[in-house]
Structure formats: C-alpha cells, structure tokens
C-alpha atoms as a PDB file:
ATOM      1  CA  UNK A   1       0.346  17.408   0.457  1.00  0.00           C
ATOM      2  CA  UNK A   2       4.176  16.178   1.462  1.00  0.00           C
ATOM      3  CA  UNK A   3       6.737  16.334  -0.947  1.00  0.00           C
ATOM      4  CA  UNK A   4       7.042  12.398  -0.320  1.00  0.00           C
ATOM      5  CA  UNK A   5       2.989  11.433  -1.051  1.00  0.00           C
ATOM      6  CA  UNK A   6       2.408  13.969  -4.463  1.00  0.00           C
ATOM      7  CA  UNK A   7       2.860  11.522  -7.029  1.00  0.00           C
ATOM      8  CA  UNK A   8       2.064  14.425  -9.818  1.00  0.00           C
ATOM      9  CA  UNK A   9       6.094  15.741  -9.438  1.00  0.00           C
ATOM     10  CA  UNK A  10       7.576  11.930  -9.629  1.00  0.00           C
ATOM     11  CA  UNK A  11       8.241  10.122 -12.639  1.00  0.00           C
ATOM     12  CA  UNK A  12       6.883   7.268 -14.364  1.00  0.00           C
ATOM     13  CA  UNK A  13      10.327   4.881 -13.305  1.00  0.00           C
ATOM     14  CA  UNK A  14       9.762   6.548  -9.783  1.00  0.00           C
ATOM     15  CA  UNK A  15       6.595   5.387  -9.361  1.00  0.00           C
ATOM     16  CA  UNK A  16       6.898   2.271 -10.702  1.00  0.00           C
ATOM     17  CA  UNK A  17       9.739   0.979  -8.491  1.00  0.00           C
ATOM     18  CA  UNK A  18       7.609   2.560  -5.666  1.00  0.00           C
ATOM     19  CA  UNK A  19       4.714   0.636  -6.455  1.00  0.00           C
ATOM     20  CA  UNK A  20       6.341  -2.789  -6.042  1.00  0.00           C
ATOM     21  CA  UNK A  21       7.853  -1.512  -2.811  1.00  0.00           C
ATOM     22  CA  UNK A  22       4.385  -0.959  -1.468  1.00  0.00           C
ATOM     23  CA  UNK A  23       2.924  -4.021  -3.272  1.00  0.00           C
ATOM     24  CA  UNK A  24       5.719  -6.124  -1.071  1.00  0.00           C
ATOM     25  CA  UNK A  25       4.900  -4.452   2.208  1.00  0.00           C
ATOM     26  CA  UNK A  26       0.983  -4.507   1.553  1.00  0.00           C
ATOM     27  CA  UNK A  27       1.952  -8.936   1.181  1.00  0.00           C
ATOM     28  CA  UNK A  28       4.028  -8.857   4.389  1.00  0.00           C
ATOM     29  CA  UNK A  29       1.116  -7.042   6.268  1.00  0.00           C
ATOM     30  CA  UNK A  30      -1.257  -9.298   5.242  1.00  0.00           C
ATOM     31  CA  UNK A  31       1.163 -12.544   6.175  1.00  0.00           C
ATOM     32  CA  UNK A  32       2.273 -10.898   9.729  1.00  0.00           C
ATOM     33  CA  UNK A  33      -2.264 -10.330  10.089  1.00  0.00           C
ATOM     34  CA  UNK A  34      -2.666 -13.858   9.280  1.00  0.00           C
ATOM     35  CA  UNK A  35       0.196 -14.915  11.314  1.00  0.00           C
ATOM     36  CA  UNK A  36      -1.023 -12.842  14.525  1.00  0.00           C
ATOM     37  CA  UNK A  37      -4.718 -13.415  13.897  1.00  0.00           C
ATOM     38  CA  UNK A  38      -3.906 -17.652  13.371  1.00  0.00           C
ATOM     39  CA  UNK A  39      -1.649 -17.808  16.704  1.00  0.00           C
ATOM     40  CA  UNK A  40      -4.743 -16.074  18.602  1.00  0.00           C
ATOM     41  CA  UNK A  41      -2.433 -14.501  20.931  1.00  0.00           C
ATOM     42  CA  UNK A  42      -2.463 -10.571  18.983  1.00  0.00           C
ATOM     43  CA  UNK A  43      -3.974  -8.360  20.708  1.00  0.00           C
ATOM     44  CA  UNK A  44      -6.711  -6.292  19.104  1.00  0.00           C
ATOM     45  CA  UNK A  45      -5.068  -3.116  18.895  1.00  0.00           C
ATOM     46  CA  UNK A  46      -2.373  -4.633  17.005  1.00  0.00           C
ATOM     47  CA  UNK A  47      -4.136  -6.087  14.577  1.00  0.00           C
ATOM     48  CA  UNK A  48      -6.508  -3.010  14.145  1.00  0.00           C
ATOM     49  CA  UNK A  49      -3.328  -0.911  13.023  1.00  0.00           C
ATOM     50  CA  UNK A  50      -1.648  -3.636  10.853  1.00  0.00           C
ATOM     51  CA  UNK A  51      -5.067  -3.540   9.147  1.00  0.00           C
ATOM     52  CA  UNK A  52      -5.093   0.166   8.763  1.00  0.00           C
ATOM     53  CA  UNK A  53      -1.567   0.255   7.666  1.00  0.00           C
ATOM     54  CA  UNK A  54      -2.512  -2.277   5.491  1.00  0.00           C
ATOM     55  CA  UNK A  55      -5.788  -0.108   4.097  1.00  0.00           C
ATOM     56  CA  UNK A  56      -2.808   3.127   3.266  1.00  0.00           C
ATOM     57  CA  UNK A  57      -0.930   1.214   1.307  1.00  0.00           C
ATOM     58  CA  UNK A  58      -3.522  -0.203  -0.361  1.00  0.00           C
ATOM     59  CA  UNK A  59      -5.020   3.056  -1.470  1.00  0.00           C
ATOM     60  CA  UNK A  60      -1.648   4.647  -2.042  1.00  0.00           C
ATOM     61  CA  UNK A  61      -0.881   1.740  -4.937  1.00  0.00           C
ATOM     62  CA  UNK A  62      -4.367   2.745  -6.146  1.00  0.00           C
ATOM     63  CA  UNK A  63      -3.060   6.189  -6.282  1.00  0.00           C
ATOM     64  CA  UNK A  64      -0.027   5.167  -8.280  1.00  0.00           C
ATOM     65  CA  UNK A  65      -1.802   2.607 -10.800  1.00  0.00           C
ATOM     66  CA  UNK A  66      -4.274   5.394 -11.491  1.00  0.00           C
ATOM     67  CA  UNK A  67      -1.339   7.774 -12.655  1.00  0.00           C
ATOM     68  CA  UNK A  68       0.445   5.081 -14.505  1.00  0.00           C
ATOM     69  CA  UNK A  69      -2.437   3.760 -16.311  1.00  0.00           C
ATOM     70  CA  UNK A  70      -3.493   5.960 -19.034  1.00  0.00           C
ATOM     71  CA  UNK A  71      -6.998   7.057 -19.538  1.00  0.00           C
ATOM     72  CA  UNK A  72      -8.581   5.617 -22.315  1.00  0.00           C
ATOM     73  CA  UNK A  73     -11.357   7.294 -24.344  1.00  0.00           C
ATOM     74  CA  UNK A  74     -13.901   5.239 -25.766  1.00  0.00           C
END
C-alpha cells in the first residue's frame, strides 16, 4: 500500500476532513452520471469509468468510516 491510501498512519482529523472530500466527489460523480446518462449522448465508456470511479470512492469512505467508527462489543 501507498503512503496516500494507508489510512492506519493518518489521524482521526485527517481522515475525517478526507472523508467529506470523497463524500463530495462520490455526489458530483453521481450528478455528472445522471447528467450524461439523461442527455443520452455519453458514450458507454465514459459512463463505465465515472461508475467505477464512482465504486473507489465509495469503498474508500467505507474504508475510512470503518476506522473512525469504533468497534463495539456486545
């Protein structure tokens, strides 16, 4: 793993500015899919790696939610 993707050596602040970074981008992905998909003029390609940029982020706030919220033990 990158420097830049282990979220085990960042800190809780880090992480949570990071996450609504990502959180904003994963929106605009979804608005500039539903933009391209509504006009019916995107090309499939396009819209194929929107989507998977869109699936990254999605599991990399996953990532960050998991480390921020702590386990609890029943």
């Amino acid at each position: 793993m990158n420097a830049r993707s282990d979220i085990s050596m960042k800190t809780d602040e880090v992480l949570r500015v990071e996450l609504q970074v990502f959180r904003r981008e994963h929106a605009d992905l979804d608005a500039a899919i539903a933009a391209l998909h509504d006009r019916g003029t995107a090309d499939q390609l396009t819209l194929q790696r929107l989507k998977k940029q869109k699936l990254l982020l999605k599991d990399r706030i996953a990532q960050i939610e998991d480390r921020l919220t702590p386990d609890i033990i029943a």
